[in-house]
PDB file of N, CA and C in Angstrom:
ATOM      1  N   UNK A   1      96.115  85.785 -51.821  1.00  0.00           N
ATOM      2  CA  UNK A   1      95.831  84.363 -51.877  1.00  0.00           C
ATOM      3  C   UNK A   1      94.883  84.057 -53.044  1.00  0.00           C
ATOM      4  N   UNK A   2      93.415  84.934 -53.130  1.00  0.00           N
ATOM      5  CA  UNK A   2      93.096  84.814 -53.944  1.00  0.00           C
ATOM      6  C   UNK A   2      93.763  84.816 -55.672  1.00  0.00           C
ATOM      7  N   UNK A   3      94.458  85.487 -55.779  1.00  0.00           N
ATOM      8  CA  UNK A   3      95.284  85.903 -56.939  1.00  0.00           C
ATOM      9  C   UNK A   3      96.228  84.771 -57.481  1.00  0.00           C
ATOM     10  N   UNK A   4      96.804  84.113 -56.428  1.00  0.00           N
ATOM     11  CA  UNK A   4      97.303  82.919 -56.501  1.00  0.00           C
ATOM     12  C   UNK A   4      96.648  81.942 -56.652  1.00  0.00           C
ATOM     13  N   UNK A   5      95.789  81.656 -56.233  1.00  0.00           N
ATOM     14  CA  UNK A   5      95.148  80.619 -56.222  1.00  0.00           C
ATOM     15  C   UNK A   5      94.141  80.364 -57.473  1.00  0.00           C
ATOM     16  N   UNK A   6      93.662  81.555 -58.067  1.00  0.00           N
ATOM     17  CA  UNK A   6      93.361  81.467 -59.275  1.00  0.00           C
ATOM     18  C   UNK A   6      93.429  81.976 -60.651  1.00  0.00           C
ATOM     19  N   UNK A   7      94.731  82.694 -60.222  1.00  0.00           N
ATOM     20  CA  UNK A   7      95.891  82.761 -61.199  1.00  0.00           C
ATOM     21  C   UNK A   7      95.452  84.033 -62.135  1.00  0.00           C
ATOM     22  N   UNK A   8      94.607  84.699 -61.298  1.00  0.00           N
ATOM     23  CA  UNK A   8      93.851  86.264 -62.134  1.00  0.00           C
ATOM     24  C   UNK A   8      93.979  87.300 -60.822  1.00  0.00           C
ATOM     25  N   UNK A   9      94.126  88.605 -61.649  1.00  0.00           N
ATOM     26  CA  UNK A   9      94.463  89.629 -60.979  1.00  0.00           C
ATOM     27  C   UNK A   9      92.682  90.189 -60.311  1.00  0.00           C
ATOM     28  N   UNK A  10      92.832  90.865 -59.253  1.00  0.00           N
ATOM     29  CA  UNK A  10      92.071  91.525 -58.857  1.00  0.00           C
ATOM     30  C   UNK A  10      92.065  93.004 -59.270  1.00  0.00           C
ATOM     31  N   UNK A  11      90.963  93.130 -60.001  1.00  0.00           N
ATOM     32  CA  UNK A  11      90.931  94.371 -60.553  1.00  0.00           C
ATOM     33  C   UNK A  11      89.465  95.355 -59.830  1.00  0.00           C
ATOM     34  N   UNK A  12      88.755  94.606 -59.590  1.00  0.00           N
ATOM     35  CA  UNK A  12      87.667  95.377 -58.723  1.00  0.00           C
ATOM     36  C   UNK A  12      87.375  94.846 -57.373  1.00  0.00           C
ATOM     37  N   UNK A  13      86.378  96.053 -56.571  1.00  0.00           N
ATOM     38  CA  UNK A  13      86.071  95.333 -55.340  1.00  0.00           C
ATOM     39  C   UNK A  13      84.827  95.909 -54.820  1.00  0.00           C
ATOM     40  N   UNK A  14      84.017  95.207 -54.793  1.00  0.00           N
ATOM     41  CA  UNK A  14      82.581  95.682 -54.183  1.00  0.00           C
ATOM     42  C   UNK A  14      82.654  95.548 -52.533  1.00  0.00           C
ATOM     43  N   UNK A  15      82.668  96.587 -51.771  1.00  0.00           N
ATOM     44  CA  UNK A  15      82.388  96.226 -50.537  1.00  0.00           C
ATOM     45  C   UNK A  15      81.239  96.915 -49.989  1.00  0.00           C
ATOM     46  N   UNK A  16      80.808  96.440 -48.668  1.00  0.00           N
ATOM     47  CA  UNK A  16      80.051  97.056 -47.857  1.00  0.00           C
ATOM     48  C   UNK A  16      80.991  98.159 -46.805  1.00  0.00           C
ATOM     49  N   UNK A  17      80.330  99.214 -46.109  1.00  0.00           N
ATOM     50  CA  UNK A  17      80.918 100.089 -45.677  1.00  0.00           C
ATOM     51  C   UNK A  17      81.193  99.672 -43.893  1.00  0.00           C
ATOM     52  N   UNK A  18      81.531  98.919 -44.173  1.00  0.00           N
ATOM     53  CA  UNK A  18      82.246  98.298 -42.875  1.00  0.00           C
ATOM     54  C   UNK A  18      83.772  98.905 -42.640  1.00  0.00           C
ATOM     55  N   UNK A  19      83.602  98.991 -41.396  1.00  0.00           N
ATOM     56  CA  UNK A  19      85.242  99.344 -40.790  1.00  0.00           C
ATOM     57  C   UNK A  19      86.370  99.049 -41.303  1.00  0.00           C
ATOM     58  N   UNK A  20      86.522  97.643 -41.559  1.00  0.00           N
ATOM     59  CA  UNK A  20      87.594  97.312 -42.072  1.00  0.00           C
ATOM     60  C   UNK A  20      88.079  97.521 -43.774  1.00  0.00           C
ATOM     61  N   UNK A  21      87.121  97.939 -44.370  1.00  0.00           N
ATOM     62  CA  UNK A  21      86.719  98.330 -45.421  1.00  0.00           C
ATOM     63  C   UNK A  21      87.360  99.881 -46.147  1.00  0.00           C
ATOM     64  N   UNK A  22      86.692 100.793 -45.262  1.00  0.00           N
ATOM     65  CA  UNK A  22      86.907 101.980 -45.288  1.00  0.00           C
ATOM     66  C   UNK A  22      88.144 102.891 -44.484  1.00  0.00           C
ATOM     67  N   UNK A  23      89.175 102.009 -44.377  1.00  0.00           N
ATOM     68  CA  UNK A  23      90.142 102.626 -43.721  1.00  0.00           C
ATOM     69  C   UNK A  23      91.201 103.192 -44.765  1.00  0.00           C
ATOM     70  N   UNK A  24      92.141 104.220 -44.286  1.00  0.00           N
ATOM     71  CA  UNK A  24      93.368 105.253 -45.237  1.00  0.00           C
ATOM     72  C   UNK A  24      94.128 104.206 -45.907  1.00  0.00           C
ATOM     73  N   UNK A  25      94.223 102.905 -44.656  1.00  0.00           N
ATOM     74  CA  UNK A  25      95.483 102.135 -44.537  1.00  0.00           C
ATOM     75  C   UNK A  25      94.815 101.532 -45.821  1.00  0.00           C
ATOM     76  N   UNK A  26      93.538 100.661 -46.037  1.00  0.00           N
ATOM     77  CA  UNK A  26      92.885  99.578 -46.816  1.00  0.00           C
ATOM     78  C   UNK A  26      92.999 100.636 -48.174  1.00  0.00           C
ATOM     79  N   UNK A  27      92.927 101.204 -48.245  1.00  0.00           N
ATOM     80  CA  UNK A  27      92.193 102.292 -49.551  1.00  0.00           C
ATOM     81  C   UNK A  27      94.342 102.287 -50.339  1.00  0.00           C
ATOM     82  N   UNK A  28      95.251 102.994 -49.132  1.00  0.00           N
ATOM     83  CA  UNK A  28      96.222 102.550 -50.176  1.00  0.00           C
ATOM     84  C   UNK A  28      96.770 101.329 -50.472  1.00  0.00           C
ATOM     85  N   UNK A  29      96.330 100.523 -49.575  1.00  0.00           N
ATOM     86  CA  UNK A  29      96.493  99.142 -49.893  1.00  0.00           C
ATOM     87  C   UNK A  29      96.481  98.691 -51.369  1.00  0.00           C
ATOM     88  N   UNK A  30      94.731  98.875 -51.508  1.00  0.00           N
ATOM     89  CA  UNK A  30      94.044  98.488 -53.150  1.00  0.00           C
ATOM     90  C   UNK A  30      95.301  99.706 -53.775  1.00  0.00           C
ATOM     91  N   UNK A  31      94.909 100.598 -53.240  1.00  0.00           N
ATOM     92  CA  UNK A  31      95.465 101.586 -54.317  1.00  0.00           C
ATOM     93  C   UNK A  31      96.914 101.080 -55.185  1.00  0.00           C
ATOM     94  N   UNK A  32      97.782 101.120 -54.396  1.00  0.00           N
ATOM     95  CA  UNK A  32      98.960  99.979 -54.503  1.00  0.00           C
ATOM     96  C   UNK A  32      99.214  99.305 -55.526  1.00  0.00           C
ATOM     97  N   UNK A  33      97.983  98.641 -55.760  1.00  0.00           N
ATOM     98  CA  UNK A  33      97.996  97.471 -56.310  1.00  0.00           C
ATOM     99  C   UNK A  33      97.203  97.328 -57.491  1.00  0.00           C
ATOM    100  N   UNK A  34      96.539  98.651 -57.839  1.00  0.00           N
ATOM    101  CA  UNK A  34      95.537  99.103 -58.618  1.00  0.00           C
ATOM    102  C   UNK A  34      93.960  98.455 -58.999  1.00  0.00           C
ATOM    103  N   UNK A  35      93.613  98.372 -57.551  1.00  0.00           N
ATOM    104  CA  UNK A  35      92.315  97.689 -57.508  1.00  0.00           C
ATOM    105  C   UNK A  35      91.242  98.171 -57.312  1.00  0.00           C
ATOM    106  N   UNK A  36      90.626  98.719 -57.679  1.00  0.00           N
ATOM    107  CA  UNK A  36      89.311  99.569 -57.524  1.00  0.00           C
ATOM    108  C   UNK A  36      88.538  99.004 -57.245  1.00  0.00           C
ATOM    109  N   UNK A  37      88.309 100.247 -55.911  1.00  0.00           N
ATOM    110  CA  UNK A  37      87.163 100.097 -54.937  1.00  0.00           C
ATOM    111  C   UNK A  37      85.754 100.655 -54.454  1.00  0.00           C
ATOM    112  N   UNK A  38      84.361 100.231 -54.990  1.00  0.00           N
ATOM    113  CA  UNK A  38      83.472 100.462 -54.770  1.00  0.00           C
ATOM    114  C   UNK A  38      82.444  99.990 -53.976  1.00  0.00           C
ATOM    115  N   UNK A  39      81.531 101.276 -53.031  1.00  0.00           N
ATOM    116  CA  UNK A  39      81.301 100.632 -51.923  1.00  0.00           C
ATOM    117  C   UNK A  39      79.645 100.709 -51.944  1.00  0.00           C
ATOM    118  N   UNK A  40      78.853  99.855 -51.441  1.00  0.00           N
ATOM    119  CA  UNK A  40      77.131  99.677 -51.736  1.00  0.00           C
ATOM    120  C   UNK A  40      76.999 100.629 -50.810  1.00  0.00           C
ATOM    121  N   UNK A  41      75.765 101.243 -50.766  1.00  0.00           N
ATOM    122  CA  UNK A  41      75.067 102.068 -50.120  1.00  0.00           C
ATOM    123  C   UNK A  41      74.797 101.598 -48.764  1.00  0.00           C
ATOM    124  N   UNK A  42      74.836 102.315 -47.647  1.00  0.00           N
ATOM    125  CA  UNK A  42      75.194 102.446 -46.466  1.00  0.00           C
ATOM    126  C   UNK A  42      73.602 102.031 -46.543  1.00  0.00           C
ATOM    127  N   UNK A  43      73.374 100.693 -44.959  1.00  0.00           N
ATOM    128  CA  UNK A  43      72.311 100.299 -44.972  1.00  0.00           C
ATOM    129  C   UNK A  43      71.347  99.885 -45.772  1.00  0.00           C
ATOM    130  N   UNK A  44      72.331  99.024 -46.566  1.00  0.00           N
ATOM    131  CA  UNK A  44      71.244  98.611 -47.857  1.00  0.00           C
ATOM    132  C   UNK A  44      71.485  97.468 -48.335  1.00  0.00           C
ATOM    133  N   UNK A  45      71.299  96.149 -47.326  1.00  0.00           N
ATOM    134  CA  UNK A  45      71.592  94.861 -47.781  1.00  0.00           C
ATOM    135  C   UNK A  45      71.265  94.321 -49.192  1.00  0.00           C
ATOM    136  N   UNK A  46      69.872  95.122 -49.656  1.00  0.00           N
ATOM    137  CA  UNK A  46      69.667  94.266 -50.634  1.00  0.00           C
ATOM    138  C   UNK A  46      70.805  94.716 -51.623  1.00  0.00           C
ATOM    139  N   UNK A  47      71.290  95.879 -52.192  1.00  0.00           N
ATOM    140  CA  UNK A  47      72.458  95.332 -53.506  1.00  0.00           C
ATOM    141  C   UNK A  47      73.762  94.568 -52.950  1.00  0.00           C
ATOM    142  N   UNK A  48      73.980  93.948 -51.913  1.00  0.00           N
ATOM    143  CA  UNK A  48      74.381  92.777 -51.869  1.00  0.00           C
ATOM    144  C   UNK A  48      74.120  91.695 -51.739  1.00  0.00           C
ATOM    145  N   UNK A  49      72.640  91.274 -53.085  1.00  0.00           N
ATOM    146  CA  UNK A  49      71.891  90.489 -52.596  1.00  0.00           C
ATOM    147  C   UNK A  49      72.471  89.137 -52.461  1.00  0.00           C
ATOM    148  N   UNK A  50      73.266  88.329 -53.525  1.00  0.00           N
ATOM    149  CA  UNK A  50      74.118  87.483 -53.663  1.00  0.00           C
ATOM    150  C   UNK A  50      74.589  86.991 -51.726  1.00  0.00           C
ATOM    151  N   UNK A  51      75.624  87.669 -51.277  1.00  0.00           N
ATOM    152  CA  UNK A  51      76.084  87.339 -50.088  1.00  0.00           C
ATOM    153  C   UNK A  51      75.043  87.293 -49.536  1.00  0.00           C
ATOM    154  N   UNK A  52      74.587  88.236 -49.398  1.00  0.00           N
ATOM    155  CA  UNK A  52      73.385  88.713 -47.835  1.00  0.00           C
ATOM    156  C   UNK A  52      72.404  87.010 -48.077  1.00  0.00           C
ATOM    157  N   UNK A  53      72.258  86.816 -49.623  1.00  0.00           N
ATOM    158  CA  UNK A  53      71.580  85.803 -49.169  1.00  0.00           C
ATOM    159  C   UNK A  53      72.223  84.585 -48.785  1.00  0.00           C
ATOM    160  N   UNK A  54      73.252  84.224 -48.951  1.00  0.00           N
ATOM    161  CA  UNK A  54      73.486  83.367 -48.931  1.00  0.00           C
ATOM    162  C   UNK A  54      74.122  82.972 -47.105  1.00  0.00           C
ATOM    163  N   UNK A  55      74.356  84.582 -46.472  1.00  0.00           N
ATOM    164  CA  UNK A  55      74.613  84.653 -45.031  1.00  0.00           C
ATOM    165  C   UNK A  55      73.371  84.456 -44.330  1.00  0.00           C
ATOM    166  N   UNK A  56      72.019  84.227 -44.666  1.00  0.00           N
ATOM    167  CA  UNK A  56      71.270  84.085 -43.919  1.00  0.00           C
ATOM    168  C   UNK A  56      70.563  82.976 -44.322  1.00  0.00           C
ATOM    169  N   UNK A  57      71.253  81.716 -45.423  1.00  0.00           N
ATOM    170  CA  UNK A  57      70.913  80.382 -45.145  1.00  0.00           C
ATOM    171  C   UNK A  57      71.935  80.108 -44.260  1.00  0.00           C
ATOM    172  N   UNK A  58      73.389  80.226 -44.474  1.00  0.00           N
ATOM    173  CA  UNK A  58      74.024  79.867 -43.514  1.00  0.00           C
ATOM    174  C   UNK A  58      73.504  79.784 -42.092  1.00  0.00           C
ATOM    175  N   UNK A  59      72.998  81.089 -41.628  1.00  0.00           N
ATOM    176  CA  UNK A  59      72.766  81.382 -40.507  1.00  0.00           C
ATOM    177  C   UNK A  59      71.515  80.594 -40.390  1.00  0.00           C
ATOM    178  N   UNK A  60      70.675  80.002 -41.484  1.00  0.00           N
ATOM    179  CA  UNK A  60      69.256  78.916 -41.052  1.00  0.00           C
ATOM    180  C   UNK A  60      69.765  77.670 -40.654  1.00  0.00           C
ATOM    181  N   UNK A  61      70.944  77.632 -41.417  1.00  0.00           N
ATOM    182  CA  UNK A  61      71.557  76.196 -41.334  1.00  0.00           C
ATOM    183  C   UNK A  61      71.762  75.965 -39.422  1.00  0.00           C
ATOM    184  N   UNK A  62      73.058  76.787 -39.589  1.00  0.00           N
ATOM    185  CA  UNK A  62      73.367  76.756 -37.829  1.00  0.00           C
ATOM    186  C   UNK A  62      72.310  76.821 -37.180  1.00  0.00           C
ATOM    187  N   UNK A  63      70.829  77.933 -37.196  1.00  0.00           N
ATOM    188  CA  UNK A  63      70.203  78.010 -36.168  1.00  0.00           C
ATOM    189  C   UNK A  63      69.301  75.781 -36.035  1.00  0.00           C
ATOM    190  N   UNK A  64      69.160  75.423 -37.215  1.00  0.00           N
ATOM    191  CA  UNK A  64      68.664  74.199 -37.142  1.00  0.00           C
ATOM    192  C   UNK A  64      69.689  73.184 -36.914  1.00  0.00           C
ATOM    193  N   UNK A  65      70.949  73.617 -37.001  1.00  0.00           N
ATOM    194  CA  UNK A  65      71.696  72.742 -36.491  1.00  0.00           C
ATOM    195  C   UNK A  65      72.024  72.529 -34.904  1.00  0.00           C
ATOM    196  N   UNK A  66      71.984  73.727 -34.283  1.00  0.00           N
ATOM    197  CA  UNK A  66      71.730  73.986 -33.191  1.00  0.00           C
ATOM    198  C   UNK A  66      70.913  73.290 -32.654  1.00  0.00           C
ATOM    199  N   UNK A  67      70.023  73.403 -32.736  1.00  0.00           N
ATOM    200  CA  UNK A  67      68.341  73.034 -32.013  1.00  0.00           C
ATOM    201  C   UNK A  67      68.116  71.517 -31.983  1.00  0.00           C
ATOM    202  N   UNK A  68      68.925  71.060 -33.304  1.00  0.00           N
ATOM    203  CA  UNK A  68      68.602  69.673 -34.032  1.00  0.00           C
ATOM    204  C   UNK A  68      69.438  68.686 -32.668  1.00  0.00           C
ATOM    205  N   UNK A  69      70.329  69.497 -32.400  1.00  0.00           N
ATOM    206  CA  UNK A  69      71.635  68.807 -31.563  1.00  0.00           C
ATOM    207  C   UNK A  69      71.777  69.200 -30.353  1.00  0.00           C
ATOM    208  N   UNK A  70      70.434  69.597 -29.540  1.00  0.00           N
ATOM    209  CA  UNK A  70      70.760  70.394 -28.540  1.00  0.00           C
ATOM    210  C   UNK A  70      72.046  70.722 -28.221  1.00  0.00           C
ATOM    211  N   UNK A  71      72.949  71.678 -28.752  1.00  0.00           N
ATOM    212  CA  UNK A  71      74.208  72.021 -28.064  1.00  0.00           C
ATOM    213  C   UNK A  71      73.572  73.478 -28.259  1.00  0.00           C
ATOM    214  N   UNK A  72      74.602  73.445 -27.432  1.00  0.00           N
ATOM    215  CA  UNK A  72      74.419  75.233 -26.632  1.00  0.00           C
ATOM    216  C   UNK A  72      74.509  76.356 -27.695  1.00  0.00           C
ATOM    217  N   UNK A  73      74.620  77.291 -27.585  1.00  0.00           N
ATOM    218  CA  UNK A  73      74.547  78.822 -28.556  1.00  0.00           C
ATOM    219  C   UNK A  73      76.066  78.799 -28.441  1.00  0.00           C
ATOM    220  N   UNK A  74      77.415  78.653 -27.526  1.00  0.00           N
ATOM    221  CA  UNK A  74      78.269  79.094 -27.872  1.00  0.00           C
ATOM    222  C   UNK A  74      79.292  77.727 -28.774  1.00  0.00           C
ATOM    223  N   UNK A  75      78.640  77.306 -29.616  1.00  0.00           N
ATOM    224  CA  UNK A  75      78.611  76.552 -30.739  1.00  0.00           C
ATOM    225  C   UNK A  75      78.524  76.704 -32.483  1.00  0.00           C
ATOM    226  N   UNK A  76      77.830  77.870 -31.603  1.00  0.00           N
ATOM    227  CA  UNK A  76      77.435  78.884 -33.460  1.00  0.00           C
ATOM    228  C   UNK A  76      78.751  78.421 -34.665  1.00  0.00           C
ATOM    229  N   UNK A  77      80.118  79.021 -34.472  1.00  0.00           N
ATOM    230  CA  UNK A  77      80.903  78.936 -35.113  1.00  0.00           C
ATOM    231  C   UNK A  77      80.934  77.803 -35.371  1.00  0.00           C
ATOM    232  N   UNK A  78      81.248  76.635 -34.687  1.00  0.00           N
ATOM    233  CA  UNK A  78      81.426  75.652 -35.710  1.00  0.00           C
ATOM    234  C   UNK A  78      80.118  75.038 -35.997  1.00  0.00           C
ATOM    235  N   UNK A  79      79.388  75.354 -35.456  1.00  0.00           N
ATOM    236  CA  UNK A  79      77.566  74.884 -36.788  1.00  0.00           C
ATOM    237  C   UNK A  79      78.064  75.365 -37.730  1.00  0.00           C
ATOM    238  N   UNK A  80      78.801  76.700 -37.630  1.00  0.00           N
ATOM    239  CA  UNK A  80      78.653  77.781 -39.116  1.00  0.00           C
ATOM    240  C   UNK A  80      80.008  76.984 -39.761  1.00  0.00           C
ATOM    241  N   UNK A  81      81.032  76.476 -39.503  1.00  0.00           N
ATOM    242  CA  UNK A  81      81.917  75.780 -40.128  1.00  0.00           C
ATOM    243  C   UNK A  81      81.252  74.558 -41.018  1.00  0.00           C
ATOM    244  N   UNK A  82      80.148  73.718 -40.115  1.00  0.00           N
ATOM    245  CA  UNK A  82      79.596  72.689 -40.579  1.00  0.00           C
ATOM    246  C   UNK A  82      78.466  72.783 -41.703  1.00  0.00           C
ATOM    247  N   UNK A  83      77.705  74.468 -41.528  1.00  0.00           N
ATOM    248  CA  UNK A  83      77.180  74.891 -42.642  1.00  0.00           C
ATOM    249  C   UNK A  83      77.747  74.853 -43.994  1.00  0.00           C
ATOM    250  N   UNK A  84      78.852  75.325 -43.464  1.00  0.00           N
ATOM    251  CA  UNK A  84      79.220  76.230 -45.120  1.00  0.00           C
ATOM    252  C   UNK A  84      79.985  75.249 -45.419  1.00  0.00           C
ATOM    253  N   UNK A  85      80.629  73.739 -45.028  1.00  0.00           N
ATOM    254  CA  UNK A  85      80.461  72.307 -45.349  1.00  0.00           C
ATOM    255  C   UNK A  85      79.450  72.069 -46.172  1.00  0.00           C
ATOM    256  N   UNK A  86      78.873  71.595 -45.292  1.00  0.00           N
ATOM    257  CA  UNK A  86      77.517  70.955 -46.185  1.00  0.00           C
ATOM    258  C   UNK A  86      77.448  71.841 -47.616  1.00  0.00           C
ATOM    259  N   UNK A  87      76.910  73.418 -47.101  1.00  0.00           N
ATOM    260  CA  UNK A  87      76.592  74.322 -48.286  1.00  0.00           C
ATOM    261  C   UNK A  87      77.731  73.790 -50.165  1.00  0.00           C
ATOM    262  N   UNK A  88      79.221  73.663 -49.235  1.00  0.00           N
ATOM    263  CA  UNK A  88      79.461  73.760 -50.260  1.00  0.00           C
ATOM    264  C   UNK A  88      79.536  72.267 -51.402  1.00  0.00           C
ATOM    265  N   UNK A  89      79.106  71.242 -50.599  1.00  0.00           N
ATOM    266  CA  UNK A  89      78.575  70.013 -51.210  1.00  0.00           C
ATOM    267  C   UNK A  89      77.639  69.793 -51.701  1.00  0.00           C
ATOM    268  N   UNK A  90      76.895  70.222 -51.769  1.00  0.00           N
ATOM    269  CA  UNK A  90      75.490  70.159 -52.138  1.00  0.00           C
ATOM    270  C   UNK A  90      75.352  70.715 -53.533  1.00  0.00           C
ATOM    271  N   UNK A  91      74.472  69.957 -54.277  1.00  0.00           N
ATOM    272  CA  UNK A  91      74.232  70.463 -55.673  1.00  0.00           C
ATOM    273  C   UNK A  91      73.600  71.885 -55.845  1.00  0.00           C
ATOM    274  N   UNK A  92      73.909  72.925 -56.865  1.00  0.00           N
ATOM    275  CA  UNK A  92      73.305  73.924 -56.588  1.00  0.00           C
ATOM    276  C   UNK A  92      72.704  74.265 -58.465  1.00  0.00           C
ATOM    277  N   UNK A  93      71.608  75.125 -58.428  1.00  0.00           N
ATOM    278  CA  UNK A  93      71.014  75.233 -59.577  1.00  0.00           C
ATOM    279  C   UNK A  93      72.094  76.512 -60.761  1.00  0.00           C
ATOM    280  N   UNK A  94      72.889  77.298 -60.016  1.00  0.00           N
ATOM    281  CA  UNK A  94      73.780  77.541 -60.982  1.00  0.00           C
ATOM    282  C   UNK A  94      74.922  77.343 -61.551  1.00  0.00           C
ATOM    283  N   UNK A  95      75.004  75.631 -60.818  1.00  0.00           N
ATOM    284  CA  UNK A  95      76.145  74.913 -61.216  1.00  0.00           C
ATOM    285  C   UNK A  95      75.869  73.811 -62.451  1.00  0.00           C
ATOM    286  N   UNK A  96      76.916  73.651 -63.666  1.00  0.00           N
ATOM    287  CA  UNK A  96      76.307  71.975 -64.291  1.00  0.00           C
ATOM    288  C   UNK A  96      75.654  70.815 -63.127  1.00  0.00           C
ATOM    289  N   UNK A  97      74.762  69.994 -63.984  1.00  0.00           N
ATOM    290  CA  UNK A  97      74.064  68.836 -62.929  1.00  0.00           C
ATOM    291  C   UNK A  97      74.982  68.017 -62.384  1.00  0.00           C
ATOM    292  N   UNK A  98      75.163  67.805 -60.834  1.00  0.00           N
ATOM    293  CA  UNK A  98      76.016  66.712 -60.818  1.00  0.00           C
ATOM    294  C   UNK A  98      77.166  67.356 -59.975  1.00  0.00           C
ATOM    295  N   UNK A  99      77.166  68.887 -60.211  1.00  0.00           N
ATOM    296  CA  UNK A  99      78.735  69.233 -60.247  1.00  0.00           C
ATOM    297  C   UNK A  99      78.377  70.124 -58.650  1.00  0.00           C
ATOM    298  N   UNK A 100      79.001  69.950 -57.460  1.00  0.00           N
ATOM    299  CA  UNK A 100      79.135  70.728 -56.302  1.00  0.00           C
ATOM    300  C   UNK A 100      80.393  72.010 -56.333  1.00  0.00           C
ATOM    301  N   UNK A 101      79.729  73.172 -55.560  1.00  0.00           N
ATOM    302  CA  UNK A 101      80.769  74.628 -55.329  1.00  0.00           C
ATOM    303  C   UNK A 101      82.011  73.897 -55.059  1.00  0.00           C
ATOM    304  N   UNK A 102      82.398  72.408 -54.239  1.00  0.00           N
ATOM    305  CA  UNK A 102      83.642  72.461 -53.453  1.00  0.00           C
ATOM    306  C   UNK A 102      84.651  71.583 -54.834  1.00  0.00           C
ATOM    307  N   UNK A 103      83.230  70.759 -55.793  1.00  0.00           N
ATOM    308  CA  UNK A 103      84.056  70.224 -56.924  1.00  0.00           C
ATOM    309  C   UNK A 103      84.634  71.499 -58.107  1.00  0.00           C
ATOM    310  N   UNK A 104      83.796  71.954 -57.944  1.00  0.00           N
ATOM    311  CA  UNK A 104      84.340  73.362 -59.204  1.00  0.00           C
ATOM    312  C   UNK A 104      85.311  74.347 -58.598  1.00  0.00           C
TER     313      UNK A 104
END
């Protein structure tokens, strides 16, 4: 989907060593397709600092969205739908002025 959608090949892949990640099946998958795959160090959020940070505004977002709205905890998901909404409207400092993630 990605590939389609922005019309460039996938040639690398940084993952974390998660399950779904590290399987025979996933590995000839990439392989397949000639995508090389490299994986961060086991227990070591920070060299994925990029995501990791950006999963734990998400996760500030929901927890204050939560609280803000008294609804219950089994709500999380769609706070977290309504997060990463907002998130991606919002002006951000490594975008041109003016310009939002969901406009670019």
């Amino acid at each position: 989907m990605a590939e389609t959608k922005f019309k460039s090949r996938i040639e690398n892949l940084r993952c974390d060593r998660g399950d779904e990640y590290v399987s025979e099946e996933f590995r000839r998958f990439c392989q397949a397709r000639g995508i090389s795959i490299s994986y961060s160090m086991p227990r070591n959020p920070s060299q994925n600092g990029k995501s990791e940070r950006m999963n734990r505004t998400l996760m500030e977002k929901v927890r204050c969205l939560l609280l803000d709205s008294n609804l219950e905890k089994d709500m999380w998901g769609k706070a977290l739908m309504t997060a990463t909404y907002l998130a991606n409207r919002l002006t951000t400092s490594t975008l041109p002025k003016g310009i939002t993630p969901a406009e670019r």
